[in-house]
Protein backbone atom coordinates (compact mmCIF):
# COMPACT_ATOMS: atom_id res chain seq x y z
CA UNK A 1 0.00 0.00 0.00
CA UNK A 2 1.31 3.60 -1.01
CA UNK A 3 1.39 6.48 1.70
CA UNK A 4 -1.22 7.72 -0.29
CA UNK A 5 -3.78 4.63 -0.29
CA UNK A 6 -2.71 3.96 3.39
CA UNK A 7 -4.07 7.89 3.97
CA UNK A 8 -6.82 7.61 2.73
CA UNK A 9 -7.54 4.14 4.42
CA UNK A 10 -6.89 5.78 7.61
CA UNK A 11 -10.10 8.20 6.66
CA UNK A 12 -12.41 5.53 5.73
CA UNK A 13 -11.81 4.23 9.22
CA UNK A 14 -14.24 4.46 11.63
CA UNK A 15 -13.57 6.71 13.38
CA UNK A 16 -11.01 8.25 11.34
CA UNK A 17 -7.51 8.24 12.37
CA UNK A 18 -6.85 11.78 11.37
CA UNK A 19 -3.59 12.30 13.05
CA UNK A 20 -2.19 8.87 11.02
CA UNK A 21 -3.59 10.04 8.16
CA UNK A 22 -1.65 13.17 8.56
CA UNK A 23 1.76 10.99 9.13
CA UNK A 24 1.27 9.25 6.18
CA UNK A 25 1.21 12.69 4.37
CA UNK A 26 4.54 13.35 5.84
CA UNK A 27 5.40 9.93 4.41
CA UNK A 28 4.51 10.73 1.20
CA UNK A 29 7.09 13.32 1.01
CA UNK A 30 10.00 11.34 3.45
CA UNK A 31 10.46 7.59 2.63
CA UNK A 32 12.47 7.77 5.70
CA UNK A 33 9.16 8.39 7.72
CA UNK A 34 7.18 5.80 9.88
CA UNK A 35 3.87 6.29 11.00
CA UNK A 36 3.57 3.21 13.47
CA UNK A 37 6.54 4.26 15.22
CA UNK A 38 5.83 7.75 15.25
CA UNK A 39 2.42 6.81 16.62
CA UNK A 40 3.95 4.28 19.52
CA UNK A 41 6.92 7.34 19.76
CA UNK A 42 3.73 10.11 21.26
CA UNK A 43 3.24 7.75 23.81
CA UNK A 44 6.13 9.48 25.84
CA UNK A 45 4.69 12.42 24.47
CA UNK A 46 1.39 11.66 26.35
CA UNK A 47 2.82 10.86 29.60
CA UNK A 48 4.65 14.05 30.09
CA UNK A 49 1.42 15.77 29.18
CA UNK A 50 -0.47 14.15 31.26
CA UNK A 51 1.73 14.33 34.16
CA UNK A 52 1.10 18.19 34.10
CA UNK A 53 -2.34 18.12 33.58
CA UNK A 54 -4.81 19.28 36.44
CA UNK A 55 -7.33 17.46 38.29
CA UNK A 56 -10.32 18.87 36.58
CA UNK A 57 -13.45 16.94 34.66
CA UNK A 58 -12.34 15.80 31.05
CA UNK A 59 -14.81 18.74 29.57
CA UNK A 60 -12.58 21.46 31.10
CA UNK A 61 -9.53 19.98 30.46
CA UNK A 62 -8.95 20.99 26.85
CA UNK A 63 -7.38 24.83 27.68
CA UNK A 64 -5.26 23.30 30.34
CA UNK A 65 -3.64 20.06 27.41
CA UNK A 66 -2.78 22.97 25.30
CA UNK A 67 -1.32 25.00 28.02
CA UNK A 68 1.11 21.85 29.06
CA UNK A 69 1.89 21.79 25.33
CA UNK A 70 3.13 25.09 25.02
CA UNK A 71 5.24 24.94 28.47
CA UNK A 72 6.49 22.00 26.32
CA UNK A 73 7.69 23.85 24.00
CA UNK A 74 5.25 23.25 20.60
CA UNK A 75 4.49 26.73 19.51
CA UNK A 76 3.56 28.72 16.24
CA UNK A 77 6.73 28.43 14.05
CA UNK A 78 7.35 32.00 12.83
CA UNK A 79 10.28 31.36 10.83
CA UNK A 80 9.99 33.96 7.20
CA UNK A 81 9.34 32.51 4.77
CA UNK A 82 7.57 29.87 6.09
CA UNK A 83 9.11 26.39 5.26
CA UNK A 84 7.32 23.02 4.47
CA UNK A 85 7.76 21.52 8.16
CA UNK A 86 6.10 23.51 9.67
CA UNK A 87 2.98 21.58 8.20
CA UNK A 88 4.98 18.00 7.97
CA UNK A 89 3.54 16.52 10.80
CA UNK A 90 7.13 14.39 11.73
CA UNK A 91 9.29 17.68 11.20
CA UNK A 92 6.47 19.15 13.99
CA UNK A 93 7.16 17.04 16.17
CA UNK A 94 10.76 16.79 16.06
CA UNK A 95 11.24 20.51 16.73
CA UNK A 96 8.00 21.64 18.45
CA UNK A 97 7.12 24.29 15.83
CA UNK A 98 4.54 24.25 13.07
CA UNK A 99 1.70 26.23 11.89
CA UNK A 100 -1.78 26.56 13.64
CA UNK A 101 -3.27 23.19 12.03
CA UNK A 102 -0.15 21.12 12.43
CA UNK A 103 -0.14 21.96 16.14
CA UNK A 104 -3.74 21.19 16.09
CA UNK A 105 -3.57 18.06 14.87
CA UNK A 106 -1.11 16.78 17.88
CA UNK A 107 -3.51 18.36 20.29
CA UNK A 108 -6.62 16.40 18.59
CA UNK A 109 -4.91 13.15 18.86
CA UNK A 110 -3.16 13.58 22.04
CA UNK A 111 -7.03 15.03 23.23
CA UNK A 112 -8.27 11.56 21.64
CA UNK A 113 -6.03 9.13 23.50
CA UNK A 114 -7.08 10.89 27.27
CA UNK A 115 -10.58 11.22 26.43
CA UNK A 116 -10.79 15.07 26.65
CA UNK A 117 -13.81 16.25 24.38
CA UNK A 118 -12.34 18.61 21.59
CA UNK A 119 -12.82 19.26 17.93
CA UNK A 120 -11.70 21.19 15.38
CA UNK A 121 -13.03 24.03 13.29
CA UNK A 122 -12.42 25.21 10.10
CA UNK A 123 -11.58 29.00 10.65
CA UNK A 124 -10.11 30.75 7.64
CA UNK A 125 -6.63 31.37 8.15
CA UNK A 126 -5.96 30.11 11.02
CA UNK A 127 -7.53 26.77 12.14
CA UNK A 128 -8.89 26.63 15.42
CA UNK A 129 -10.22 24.03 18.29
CA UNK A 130 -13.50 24.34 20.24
CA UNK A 131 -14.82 21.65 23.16
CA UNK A 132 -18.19 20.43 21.68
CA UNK A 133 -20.90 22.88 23.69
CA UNK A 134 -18.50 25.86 24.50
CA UNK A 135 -19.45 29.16 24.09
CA UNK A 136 -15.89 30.28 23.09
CA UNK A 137 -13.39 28.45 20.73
CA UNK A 138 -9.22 27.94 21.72
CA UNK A 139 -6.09 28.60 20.12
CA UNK A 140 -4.60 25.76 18.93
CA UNK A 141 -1.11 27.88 19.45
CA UNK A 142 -1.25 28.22 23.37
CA UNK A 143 -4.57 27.72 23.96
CA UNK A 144 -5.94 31.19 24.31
CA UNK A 145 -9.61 31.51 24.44
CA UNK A 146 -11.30 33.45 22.14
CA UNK A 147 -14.47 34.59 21.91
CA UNK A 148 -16.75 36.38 18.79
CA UNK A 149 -15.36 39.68 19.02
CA UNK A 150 -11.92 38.07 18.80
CA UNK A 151 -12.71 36.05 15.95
CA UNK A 152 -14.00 38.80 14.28
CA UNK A 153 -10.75 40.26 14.94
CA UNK A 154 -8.37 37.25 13.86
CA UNK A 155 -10.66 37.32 10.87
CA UNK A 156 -9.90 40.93 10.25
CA UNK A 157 -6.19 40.83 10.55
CA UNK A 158 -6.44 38.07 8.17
CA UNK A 159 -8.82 39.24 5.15
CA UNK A 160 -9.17 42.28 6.36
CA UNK A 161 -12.33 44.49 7.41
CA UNK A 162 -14.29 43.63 4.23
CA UNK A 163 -14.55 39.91 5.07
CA UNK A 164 -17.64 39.71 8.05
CA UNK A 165 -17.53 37.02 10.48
CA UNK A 166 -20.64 34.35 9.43
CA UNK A 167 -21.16 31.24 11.22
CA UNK A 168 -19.81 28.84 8.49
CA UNK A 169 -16.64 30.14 9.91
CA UNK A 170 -16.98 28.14 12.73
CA UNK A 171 -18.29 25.22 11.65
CA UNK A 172 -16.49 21.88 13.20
CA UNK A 173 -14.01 20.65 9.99
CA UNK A 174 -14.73 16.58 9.51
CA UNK A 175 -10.66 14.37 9.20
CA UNK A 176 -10.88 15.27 5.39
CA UNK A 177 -11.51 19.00 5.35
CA UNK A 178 -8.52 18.25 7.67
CA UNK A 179 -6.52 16.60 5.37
CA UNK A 180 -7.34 18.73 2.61
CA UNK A 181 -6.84 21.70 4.34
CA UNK A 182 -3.52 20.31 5.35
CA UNK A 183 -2.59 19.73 1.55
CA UNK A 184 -3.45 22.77 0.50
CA UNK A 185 -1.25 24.26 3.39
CA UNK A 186 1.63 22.50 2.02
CA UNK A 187 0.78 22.69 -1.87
CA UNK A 188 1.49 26.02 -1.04
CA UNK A 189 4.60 26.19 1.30
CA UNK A 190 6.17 23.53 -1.39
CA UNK A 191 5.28 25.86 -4.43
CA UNK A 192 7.20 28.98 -2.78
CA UNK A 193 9.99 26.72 -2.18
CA UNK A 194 10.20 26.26 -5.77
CA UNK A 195 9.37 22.19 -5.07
CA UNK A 196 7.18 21.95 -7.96
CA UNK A 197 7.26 17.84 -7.84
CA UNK A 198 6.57 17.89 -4.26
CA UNK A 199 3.44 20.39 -4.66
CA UNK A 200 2.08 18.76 -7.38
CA UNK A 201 1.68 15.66 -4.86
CA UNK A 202 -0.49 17.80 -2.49
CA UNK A 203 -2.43 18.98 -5.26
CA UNK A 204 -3.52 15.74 -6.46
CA UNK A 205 -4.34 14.94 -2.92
CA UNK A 206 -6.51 17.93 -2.78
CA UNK A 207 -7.71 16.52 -5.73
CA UNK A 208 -8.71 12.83 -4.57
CA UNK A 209 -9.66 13.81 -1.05
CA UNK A 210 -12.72 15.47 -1.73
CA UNK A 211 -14.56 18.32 -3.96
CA UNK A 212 -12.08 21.09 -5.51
CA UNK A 213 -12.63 24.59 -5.60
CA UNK A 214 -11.47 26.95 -8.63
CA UNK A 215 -8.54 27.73 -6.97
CA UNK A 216 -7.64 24.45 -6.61
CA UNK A 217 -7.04 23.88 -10.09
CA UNK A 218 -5.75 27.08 -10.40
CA UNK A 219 -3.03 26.30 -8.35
CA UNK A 220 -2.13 23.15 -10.10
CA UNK A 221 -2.59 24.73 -13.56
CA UNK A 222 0.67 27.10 -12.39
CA UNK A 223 2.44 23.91 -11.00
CA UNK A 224 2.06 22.58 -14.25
CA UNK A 225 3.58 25.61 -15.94
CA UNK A 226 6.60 25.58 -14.25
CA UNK A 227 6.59 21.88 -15.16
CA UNK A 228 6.30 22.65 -18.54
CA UNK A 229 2.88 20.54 -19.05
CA UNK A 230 0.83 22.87 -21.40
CA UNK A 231 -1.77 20.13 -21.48
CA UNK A 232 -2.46 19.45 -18.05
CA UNK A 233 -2.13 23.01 -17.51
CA UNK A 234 -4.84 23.78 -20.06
CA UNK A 235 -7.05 21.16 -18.61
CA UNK A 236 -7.08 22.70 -14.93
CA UNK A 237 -7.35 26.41 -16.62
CA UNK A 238 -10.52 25.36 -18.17
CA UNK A 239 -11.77 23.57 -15.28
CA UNK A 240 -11.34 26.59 -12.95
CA UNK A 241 -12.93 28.84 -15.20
CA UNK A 242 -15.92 26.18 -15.35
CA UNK A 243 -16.22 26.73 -11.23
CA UNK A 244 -15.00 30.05 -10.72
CA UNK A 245 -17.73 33.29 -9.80
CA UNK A 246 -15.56 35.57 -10.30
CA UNK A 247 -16.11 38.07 -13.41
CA UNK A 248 -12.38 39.78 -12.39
CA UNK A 249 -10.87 35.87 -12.67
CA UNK A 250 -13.18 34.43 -14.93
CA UNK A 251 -11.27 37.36 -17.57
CA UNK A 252 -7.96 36.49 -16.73
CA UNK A 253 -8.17 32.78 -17.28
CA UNK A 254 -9.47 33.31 -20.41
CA UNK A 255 -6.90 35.28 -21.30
CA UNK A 256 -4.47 32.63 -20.05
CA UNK A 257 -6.21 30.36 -21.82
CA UNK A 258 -5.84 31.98 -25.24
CA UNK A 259 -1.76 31.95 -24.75
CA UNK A 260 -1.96 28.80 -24.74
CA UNK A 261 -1.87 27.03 -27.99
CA UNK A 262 -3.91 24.54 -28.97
CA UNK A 263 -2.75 21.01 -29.01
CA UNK A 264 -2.23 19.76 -33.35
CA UNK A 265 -4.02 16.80 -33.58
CA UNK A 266 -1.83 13.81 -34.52
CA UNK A 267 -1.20 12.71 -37.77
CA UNK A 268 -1.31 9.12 -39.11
């Protein structure tokens, strides 16, 4: 079984095993990378967490495991420009640093294994945790509670004021909005790093995990460009101008797809 097949087997579990799904990403990218031991390796992980946690009902525990993670040392990596492991789940754990979803992940799993309630949600930008009932939502980078008029905030130094605060924002994200939002994340740290091969991997994952968007093929159409694939760059032009809304972008794929010339049709 590939990395990929034994992700998404790990999704079709019941429940999903997110956070080995998420290995197996890593995998993809690292031959060098094992998931079982990895997973039998956050055991330690675990015990020092749960040494340091207080003696409080599972339900109000959730602030307090991210808390002990950060005294731990796992924190938002704020390295410029951001690099690819600080979304590779292996590289996370090795150095303690990683971006908001990548932390998130450790803290779902680790939440999993001592029965503390806790899901994630889908926030734009920055992905964020919320114990099922609570009128408030945590920060998967320290645990920091935040309420609407913070979100509205984080969603505002993010998009800016334009973009108002709706409650799809906050919806819980299911293990493959998960994965998918984790290979987008690195689709795009990969592609600034000029790892065209590498991003093209997440893309197709993006692809095969669930329903793409127009900028999803967008973003593959440009991988394919620097490939030097005119075909399969022509195919994913056409298919985000099929699903885009956007008058301003519908244009300038058309215009992109004009430069493009047109396949000759073979000769026998």
């Amino acid at each position: 079984m590939s990395p990929r097949q034994a992700c998404l087997a790990c999704l079709q579990r019941n429940p999903a095993a997110t956070f080995e799904a998420a290995l197996w990403v890593a995998a993809e990218h690292d031959s060098s990378v094992q998931p079982e031991h990895i997973m039998r390796d956050l055991n330690e992980l675990q015990q020092q967490v749960s040494i340091g946690l207080p003696m409080l009902a599972v339900n109000e525990l959730a602030q307090p495991l991210l808390r002990r993670l950060a005294s731990l040392g796992f924190q938002q990596d704020e390295y410029h420009p951001l690099r690819p492991q600080a979304a590779l789940l292996d590289k996370v754990l090795q150095r303690r640093r990683g971006q908001p979803l990548a932390l998130a992940l450790i803290t779902l799993e680790l939440a999993r294994r001592l029965n503390i309630p806790l899901v994630g949600v889908n926030f734009p930008g920055h992905f964020l945790l919320r114990v099922p009932g609570a009128d408030h939502v945590l920060d998967p980078c320290g645990g920091r509670r935040l309420y609407t008029a913070d979100c509205r905030e984080l969603l505002g130094r993010q998009f800016g004021p334009q973009v108002q605060l709706s409650a799809e924002h906050m919806l819980e994200a299911s293990p493959v909005q998960i994965l998918q939002r984790l290979s987008r994340n690195l689709r795009q740290l990969h592609s600034s790093h000029d790892d065209h091969f590498s991003a093209l991997k997440d893309a197709e994952r993006v692809m095969e995990l669930g329903p793409a968007n127009a900028s999803d093929y967008l973003a593959r159409a440009v991988i394919y460009q620097h490939l030097d694939c005119p075909q399969a760059e022509r195919f994913d032009l056409e298919h985000a101008l099929l699903l885009s809304d956007d008058p301003i972008q519908q244009l300038r794929l058309s215009e992109r797809l004009s430069h493009l010339l047109t396949p000759k049709p073979s000769m026998h």
